[in-house]
N, C-alpha and C. Protein backbone atom coordinates (compact mmCIF):
# COMPACT_ATOMS: atom_id res chain seq x y z
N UNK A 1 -35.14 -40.68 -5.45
CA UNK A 1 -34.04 -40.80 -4.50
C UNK A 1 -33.24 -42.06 -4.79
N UNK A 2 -31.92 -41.78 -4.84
CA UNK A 2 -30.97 -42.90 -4.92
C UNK A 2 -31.15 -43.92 -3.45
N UNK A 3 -31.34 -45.44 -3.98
CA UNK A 3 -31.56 -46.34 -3.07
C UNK A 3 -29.93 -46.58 -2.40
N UNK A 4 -29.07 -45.62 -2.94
CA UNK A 4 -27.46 -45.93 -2.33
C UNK A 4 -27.15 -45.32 -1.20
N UNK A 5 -28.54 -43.93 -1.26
CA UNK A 5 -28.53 -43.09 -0.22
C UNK A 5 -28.87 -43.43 1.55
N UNK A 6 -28.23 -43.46 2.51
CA UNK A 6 -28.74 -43.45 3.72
C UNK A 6 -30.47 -43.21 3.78
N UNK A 7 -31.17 -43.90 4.44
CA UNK A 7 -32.95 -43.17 4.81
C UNK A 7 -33.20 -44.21 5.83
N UNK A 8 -34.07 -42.94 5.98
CA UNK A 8 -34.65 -43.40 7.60
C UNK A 8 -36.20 -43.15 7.34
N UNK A 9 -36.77 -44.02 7.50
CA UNK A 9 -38.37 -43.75 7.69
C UNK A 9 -38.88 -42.66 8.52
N UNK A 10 -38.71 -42.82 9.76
CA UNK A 10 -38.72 -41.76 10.83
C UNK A 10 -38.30 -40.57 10.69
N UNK A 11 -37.41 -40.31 9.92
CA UNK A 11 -37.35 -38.96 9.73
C UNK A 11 -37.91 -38.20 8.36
N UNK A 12 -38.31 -39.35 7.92
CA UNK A 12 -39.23 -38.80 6.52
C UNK A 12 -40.12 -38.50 6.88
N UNK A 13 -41.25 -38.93 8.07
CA UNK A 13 -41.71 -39.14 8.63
C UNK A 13 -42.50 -37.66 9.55
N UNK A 14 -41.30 -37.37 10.23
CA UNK A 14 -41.60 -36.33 11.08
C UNK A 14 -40.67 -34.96 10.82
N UNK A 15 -40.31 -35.07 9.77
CA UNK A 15 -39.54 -33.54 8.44
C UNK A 15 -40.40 -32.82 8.88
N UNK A 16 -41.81 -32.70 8.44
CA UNK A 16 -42.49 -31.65 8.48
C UNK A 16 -43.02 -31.05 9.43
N UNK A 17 -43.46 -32.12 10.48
CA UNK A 17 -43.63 -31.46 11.89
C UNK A 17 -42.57 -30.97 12.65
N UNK A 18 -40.92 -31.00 12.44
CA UNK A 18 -40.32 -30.87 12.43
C UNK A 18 -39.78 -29.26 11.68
N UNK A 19 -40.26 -29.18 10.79
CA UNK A 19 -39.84 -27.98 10.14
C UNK A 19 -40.89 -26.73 10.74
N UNK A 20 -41.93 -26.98 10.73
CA UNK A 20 -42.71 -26.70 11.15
C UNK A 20 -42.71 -25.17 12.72
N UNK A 21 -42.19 -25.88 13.67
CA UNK A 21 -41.55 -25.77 14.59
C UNK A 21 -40.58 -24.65 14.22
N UNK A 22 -39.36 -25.01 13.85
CA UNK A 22 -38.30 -24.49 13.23
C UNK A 22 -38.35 -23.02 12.38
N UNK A 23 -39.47 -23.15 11.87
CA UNK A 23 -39.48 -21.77 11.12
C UNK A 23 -40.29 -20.81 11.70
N UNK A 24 -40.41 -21.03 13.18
CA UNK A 24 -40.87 -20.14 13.82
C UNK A 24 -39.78 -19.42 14.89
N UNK A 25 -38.64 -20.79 15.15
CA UNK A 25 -37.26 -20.26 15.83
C UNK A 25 -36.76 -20.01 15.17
N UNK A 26 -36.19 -20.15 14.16
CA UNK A 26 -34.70 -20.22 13.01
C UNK A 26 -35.59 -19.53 12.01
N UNK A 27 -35.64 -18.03 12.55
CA UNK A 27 -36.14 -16.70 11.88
C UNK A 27 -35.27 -16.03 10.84
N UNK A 28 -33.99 -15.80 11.51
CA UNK A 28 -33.17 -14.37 10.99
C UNK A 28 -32.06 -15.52 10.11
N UNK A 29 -31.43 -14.87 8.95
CA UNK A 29 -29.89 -15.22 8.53
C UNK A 29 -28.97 -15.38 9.92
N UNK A 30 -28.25 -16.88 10.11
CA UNK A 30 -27.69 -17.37 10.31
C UNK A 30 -27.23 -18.51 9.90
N UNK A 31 -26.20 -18.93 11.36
CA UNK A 31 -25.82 -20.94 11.07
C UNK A 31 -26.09 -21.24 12.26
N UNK A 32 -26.79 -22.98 10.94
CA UNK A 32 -27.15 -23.99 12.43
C UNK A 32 -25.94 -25.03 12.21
N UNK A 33 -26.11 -25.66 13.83
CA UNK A 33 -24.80 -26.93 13.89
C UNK A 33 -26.17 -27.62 14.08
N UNK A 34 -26.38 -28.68 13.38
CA UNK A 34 -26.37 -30.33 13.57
C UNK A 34 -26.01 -31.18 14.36
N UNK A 35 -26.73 -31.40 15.65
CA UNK A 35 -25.72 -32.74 16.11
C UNK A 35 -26.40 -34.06 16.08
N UNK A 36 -25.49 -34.85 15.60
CA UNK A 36 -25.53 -36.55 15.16
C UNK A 36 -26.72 -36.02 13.66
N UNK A 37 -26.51 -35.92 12.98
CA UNK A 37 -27.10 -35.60 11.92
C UNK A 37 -27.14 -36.37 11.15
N UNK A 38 -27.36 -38.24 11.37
CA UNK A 38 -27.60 -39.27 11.04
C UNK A 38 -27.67 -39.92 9.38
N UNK A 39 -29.10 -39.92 8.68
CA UNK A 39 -28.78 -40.01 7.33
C UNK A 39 -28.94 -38.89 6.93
N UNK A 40 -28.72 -38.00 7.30
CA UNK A 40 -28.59 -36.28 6.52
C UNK A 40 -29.54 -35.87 5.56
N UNK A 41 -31.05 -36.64 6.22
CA UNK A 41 -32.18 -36.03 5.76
C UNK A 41 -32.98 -35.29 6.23
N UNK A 42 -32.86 -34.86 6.95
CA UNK A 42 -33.35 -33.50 8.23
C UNK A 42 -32.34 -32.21 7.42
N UNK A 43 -31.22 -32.97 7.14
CA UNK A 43 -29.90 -31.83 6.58
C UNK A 43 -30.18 -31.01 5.40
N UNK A 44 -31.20 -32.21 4.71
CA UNK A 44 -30.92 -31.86 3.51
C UNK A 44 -32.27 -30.90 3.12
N UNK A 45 -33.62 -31.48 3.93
CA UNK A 45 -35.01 -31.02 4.15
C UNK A 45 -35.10 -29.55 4.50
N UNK A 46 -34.21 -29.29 5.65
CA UNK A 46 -34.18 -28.25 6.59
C UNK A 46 -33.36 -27.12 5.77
N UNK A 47 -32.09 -27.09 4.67
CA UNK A 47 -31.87 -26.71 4.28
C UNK A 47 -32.42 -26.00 3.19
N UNK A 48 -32.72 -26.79 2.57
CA UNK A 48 -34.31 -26.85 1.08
C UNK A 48 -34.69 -25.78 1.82
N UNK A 49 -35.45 -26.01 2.63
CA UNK A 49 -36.93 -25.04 2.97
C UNK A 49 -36.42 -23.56 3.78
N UNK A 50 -34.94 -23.45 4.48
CA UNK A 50 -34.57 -22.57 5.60
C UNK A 50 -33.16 -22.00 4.21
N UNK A 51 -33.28 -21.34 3.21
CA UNK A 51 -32.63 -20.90 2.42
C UNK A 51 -31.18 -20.17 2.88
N UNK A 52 -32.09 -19.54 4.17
CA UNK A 52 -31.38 -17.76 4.72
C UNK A 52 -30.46 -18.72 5.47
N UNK A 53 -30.40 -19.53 5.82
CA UNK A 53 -29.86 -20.28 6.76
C UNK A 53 -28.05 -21.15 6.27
N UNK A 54 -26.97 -20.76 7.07
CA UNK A 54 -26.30 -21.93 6.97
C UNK A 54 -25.93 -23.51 7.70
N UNK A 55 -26.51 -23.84 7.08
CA UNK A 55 -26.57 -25.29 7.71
C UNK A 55 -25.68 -26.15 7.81
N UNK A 56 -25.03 -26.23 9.36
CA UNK A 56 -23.69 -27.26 9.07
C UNK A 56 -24.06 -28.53 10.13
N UNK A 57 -24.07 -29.32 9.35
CA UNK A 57 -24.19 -30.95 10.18
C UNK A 57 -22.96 -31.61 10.53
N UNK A 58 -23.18 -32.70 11.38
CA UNK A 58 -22.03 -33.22 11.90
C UNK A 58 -22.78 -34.15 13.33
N UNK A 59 -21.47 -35.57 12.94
CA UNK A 59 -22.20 -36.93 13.61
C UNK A 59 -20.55 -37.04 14.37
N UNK A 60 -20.39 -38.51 15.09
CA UNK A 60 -19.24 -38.98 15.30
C UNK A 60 -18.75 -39.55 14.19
N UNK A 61 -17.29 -39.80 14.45
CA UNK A 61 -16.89 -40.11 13.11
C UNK A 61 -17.14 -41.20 12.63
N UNK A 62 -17.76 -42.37 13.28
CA UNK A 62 -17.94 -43.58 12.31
C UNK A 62 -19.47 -43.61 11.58
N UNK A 63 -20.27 -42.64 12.27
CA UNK A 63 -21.41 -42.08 11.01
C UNK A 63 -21.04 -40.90 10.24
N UNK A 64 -20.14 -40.74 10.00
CA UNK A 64 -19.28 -39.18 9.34
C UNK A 64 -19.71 -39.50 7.65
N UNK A 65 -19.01 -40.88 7.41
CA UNK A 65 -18.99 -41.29 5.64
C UNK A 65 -20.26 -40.76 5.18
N UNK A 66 -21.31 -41.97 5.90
CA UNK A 66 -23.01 -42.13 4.99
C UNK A 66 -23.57 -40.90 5.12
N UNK A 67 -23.02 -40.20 6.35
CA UNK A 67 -23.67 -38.63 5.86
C UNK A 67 -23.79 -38.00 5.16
N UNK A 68 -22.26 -37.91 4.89
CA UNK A 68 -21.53 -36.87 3.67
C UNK A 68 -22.02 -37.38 2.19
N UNK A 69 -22.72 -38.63 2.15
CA UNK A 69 -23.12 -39.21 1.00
C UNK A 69 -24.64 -38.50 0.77
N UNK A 70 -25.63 -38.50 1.38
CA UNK A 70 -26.44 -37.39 1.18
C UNK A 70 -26.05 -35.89 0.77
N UNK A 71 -25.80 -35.67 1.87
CA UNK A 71 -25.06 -34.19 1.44
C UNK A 71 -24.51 -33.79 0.75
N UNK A 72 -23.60 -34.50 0.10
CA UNK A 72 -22.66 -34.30 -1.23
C UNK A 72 -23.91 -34.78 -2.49
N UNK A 73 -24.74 -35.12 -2.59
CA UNK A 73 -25.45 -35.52 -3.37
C UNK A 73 -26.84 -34.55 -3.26
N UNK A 74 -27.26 -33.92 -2.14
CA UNK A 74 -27.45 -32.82 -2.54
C UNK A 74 -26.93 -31.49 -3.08
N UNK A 75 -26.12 -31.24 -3.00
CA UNK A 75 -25.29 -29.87 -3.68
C UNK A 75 -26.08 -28.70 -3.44
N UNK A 76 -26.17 -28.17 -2.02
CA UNK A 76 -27.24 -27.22 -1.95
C UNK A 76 -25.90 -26.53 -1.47
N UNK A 77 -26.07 -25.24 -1.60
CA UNK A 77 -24.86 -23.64 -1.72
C UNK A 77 -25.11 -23.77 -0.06
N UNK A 78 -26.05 -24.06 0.58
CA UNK A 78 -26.27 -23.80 2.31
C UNK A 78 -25.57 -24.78 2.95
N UNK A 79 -25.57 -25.78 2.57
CA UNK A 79 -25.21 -27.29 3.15
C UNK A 79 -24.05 -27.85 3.09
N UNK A 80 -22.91 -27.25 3.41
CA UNK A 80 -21.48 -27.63 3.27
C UNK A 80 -21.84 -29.55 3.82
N UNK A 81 -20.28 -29.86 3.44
CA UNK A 81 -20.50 -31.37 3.94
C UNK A 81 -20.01 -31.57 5.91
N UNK A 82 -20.77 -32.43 5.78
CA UNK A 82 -20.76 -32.08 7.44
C UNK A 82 -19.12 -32.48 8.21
N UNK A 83 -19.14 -31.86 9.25
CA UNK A 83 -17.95 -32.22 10.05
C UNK A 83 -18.02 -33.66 11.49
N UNK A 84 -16.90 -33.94 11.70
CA UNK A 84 -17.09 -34.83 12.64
C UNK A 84 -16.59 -34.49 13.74
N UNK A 85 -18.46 -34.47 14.71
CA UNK A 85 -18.07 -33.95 16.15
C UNK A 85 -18.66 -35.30 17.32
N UNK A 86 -17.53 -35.18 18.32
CA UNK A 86 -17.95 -35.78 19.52
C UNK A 86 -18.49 -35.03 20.57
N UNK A 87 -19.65 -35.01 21.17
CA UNK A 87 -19.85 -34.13 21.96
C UNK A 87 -19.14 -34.74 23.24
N UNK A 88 -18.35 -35.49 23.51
CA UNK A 88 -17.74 -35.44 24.72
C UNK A 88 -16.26 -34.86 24.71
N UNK A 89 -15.91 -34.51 23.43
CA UNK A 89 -14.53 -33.67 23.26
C UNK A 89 -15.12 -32.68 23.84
N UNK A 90 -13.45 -31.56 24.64
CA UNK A 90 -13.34 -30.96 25.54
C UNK A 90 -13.60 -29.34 23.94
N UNK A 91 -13.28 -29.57 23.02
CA UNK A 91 -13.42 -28.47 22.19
C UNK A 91 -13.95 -29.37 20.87
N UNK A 92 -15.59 -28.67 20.69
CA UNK A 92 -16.24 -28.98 19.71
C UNK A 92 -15.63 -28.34 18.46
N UNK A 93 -14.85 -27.29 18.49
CA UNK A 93 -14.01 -26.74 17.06
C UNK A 93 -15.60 -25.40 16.65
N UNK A 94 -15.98 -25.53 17.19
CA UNK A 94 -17.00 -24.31 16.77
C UNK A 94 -17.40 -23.54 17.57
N UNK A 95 -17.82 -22.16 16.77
CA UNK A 95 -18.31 -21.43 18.23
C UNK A 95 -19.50 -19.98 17.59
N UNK A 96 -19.72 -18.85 18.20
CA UNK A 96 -20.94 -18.15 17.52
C UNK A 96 -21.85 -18.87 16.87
N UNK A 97 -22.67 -19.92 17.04
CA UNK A 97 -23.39 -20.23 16.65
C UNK A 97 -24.87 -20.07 16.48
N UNK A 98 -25.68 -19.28 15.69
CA UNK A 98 -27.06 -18.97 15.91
C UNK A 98 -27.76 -20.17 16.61
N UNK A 99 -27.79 -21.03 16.05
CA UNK A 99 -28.73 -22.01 16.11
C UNK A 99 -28.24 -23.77 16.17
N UNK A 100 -28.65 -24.11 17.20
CA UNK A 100 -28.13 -25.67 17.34
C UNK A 100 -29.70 -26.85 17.16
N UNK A 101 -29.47 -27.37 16.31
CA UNK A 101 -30.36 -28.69 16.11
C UNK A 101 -30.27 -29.90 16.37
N UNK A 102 -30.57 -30.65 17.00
CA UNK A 102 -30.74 -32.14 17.36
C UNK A 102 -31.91 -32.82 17.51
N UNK A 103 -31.94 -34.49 16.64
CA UNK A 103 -32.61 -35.39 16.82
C UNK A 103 -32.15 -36.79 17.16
N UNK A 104 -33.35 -37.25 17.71
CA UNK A 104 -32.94 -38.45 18.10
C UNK A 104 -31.49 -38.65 18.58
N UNK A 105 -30.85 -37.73 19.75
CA UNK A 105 -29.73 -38.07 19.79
C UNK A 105 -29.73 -38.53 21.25
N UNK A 106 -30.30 -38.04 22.25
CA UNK A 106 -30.52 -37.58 23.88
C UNK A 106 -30.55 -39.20 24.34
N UNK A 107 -31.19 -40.07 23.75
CA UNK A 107 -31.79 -41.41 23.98
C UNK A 107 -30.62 -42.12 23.67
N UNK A 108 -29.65 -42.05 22.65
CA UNK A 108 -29.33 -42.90 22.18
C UNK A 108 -27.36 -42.73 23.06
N UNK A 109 -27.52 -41.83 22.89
CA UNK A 109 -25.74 -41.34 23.52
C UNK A 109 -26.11 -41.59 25.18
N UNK A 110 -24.58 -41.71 25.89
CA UNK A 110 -24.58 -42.20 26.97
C UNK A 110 -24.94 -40.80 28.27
N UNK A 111 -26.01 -40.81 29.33
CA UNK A 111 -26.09 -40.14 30.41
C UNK A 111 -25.05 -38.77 30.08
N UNK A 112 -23.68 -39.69 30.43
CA UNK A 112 -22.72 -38.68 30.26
C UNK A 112 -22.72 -37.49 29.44
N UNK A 113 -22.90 -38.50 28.33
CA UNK A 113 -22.35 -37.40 27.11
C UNK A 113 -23.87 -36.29 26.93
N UNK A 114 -24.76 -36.91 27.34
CA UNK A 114 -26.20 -35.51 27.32
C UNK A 114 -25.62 -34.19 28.41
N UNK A 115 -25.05 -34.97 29.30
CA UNK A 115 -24.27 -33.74 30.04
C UNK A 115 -23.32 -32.68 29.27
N UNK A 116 -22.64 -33.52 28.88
CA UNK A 116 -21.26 -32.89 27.83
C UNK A 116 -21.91 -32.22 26.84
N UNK A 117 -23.03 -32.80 26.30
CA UNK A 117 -23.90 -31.98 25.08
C UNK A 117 -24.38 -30.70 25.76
N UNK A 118 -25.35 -30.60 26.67
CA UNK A 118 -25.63 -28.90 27.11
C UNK A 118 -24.58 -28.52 28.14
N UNK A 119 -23.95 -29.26 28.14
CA UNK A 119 -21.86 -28.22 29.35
C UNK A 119 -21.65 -27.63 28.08
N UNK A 120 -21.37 -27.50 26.48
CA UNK A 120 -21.29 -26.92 25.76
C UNK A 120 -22.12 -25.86 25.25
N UNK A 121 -22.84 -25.74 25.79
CA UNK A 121 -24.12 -24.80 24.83
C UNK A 121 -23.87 -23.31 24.96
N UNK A 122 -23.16 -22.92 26.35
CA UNK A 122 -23.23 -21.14 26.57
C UNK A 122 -21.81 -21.35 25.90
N UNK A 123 -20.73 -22.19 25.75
CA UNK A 123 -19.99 -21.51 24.62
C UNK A 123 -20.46 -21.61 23.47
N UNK A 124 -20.78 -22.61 23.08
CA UNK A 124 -21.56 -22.32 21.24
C UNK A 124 -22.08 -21.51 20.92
N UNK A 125 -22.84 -21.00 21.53
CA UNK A 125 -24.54 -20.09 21.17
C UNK A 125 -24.59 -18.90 21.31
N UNK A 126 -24.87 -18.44 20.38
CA UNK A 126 -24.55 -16.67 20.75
C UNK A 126 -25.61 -16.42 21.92
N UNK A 127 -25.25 -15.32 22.27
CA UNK A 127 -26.89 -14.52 23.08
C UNK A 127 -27.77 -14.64 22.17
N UNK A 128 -29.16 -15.30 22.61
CA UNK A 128 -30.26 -15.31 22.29
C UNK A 128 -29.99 -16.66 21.15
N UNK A 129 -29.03 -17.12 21.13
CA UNK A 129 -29.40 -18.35 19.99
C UNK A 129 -30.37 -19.52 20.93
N UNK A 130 -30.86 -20.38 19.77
CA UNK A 130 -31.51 -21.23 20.40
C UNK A 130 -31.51 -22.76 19.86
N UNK A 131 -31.57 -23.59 20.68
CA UNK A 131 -31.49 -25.01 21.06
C UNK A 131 -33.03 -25.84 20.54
N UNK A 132 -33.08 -26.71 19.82
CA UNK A 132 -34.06 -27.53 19.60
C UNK A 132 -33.36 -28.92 19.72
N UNK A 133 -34.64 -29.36 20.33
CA UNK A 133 -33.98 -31.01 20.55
C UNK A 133 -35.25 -31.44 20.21
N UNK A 134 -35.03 -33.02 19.46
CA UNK A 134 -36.14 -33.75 18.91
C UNK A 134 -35.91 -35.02 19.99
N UNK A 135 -37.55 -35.64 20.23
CA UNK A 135 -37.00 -36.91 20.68
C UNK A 135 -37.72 -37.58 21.99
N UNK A 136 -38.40 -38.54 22.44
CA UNK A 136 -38.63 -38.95 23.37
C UNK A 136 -38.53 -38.41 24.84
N UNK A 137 -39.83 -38.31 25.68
CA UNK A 137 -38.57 -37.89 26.75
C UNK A 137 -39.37 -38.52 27.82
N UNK A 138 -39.35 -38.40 29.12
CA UNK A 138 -40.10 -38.66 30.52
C UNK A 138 -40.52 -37.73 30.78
N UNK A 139 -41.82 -37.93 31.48
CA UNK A 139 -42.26 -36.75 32.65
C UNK A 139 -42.51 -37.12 33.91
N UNK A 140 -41.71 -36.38 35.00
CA UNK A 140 -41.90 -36.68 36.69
C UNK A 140 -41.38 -38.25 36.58
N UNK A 141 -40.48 -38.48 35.82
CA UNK A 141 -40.00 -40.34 35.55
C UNK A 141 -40.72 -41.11 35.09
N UNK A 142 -42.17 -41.07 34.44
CA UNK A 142 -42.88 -41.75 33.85
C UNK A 142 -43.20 -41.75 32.03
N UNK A 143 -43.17 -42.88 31.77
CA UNK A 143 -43.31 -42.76 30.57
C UNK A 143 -43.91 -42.17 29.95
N UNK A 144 -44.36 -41.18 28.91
CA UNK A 144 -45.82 -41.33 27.87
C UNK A 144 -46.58 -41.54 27.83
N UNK A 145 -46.27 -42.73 27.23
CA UNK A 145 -46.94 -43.94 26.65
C UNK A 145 -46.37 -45.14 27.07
N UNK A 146 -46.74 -46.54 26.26
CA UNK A 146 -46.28 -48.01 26.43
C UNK A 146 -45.49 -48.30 25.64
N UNK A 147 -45.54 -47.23 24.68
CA UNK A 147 -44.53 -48.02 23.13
C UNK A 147 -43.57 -47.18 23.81
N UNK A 148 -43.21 -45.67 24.47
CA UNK A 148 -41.82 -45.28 24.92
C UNK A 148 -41.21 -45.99 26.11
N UNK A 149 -42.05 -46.65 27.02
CA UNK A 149 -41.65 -47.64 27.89
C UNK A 149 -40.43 -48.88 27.24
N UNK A 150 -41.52 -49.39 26.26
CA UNK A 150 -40.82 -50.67 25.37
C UNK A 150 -39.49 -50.16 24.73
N UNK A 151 -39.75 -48.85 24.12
CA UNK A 151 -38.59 -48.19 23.43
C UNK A 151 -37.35 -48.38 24.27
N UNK A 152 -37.84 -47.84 25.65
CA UNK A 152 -36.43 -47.31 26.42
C UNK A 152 -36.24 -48.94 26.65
N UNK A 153 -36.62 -50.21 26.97
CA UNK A 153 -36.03 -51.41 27.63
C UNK A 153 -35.40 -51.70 26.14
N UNK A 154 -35.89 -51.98 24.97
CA UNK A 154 -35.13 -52.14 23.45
C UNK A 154 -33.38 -51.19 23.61
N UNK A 155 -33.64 -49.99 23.54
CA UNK A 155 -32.34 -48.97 24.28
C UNK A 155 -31.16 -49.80 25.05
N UNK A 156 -32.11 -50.09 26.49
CA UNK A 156 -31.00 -50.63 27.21
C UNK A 156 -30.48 -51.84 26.80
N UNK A 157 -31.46 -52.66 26.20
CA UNK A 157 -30.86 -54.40 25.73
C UNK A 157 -29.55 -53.60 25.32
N UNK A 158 -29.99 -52.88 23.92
CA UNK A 158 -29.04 -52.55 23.28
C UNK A 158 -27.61 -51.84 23.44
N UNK A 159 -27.74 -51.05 24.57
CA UNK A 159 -26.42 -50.03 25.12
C UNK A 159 -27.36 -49.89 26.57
N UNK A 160 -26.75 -50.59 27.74
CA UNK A 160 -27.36 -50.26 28.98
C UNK A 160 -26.81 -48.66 29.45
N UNK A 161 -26.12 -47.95 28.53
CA UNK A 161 -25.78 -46.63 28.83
C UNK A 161 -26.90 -45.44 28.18
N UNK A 162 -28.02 -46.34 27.36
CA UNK A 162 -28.70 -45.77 26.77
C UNK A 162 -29.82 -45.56 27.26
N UNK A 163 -30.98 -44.68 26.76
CA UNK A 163 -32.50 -44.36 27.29
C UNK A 163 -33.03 -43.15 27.33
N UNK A 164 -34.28 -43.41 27.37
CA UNK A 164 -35.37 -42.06 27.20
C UNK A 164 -35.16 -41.32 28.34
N UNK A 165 -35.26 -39.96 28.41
CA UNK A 165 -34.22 -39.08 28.94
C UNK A 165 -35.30 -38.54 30.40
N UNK A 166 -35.10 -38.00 31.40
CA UNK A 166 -36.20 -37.97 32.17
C UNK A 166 -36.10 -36.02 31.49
N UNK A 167 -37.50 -35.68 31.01
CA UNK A 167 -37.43 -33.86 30.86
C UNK A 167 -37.14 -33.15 31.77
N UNK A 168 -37.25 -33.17 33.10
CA UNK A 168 -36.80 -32.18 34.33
C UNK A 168 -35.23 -32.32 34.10
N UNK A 169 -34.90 -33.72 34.21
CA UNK A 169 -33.22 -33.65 34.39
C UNK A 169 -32.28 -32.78 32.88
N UNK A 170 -33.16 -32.76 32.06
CA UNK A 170 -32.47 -32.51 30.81
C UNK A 170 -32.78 -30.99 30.57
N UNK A 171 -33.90 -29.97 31.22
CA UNK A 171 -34.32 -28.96 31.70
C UNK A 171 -33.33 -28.68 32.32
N UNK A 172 -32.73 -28.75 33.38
CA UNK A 172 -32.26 -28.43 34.63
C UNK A 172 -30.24 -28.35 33.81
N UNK A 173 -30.00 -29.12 33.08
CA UNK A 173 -29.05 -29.28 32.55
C UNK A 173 -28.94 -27.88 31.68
N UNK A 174 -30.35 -28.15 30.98
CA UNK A 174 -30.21 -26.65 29.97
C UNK A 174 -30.30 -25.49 30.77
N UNK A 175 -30.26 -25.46 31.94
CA UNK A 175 -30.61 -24.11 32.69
C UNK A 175 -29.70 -24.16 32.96
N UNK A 176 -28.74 -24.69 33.70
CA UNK A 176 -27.12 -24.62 34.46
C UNK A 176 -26.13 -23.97 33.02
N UNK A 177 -26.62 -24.24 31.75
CA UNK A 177 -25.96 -23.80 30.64
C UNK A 177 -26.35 -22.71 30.46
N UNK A 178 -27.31 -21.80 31.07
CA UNK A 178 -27.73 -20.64 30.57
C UNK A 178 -28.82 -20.49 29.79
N UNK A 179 -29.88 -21.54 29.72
CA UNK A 179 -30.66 -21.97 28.62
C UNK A 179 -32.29 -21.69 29.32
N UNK A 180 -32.95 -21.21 28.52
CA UNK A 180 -34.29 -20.92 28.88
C UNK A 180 -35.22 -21.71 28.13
N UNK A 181 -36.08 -22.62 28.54
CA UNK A 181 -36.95 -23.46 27.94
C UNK A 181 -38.48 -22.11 27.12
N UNK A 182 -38.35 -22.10 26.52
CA UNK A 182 -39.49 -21.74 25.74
C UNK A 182 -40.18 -22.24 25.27
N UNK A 183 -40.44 -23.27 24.96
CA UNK A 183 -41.54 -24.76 24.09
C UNK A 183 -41.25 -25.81 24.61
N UNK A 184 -42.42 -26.69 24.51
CA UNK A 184 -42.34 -27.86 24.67
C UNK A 184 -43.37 -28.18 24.03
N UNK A 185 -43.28 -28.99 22.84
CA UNK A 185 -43.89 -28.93 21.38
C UNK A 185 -44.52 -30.49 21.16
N UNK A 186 -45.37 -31.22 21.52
CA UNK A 186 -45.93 -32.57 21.18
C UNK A 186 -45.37 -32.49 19.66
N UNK A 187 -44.84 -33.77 19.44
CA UNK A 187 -44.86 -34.10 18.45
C UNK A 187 -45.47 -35.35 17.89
N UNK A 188 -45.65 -36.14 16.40
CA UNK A 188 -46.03 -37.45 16.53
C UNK A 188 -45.15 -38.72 16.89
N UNK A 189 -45.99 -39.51 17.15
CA UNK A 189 -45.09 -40.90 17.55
C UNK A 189 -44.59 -40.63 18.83
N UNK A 190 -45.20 -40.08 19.69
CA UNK A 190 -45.08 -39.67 21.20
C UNK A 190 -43.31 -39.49 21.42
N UNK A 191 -43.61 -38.57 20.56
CA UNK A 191 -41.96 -37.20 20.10
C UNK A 191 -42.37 -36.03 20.82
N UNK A 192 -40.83 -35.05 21.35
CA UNK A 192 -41.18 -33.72 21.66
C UNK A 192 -40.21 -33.06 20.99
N UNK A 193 -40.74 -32.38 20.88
CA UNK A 193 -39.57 -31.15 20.12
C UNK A 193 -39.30 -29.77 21.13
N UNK A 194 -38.07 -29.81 21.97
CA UNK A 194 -37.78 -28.75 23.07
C UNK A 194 -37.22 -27.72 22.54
N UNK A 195 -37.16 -26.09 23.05
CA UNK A 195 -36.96 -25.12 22.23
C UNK A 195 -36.51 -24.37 23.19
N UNK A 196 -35.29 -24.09 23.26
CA UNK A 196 -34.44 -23.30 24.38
C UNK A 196 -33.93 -22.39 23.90
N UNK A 197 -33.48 -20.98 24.55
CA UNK A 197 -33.12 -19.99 24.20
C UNK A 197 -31.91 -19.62 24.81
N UNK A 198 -30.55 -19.00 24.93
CA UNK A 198 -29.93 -18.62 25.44
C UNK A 198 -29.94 -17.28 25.52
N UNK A 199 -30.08 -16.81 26.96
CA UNK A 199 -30.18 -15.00 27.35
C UNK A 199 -28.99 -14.98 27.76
């Protein structure tokens, strides 16, 4: 691997438990959207291994460049170069979508915009597409663990608009969208991987 390339430990990390998951939802020929699709190694992993699949990623635009630098450096026929989306724009520019993927994004974007992220989902998603989200979360408002405690106060130093997400409230969001929780998947590094369906 080119050291010019974007990497993330963490997602080298948890690829496989990650894929894992995935090839039990993201069954049939379709396309997935990407959101915040960071150093575009989930992009590039997920693609590799999900052939049948078209895979389109896409961050805000000031992580738009280092993306496209993976991606263009993979040259995979599935993996166009990604687009730049805000999930708080009123039109994401896409729509029929089989399959929507996200990591590490819920924690890091503001309250708001997790709203704005599933207020979009029954237009994106076809019937029966489905929703995976990677990522930290709460239960009944309590942490995990101690290291997701520490995580979320690191968060707020950093963006007091930021933090580990409470799961009922982010449930309840995906249901007002039309969204049916089907998994709730332990992952490592006191990660979950959520798996929603649209009926």
């Amino acid at each position: 691997m080119s050291t010019s390339l974007p990497f993330s430990q963490s997602c080298e990390n948890n690829k496989d438990p990650i894929l894992d998951v995935l090839i039990r939802h993201f069954t049939l020929a379709g396309n997935v959207l990407e959101i915040a699709g960071g150093t575009g190694q989930h992009a590039e992993y997920f693609a590799t291994h999900l052939p049948f699949l078209q895979w389109q990623s896409s961050d805000i635009p000031e992580n738009f460049a280092s993306l496209n630098l993976r991606i263009a450096a993979a040259d995979l026929i599935n993996l166009p170069l990604a687009i730049a989306l805000d999930v708080t724009q009123s039109d994401w520019g896409v729509e029929e979508i089989d399959y929507v993927f996200s990591a590490n994004s819920l924690h890091i974007m503001p309250a708001t915009a997790v709203v704005d992220f599933f207020s979009h989902m029954n237009d994106v998603l076809v019937p029966g597409g489905i929703l995976c989200v990677y990522g930290p979360f709460k239960y009944g408002g309590e942490f995990t663990t101690s290291s997701n405690a520490n995580f979320d106060v690191w968060l707020k130093n950093r963006n007091p608009l930021s933090g580990v997400r409470d799961f009922e409230a982010v449930n309840a969001l995906a249901k007002s969208a039309g969204l049916t929780l089907l998994e709730d998947n332990a992952m490592p590094a006191n990660n979950q991987l959520l798996v929603w369906q649209k009926l």
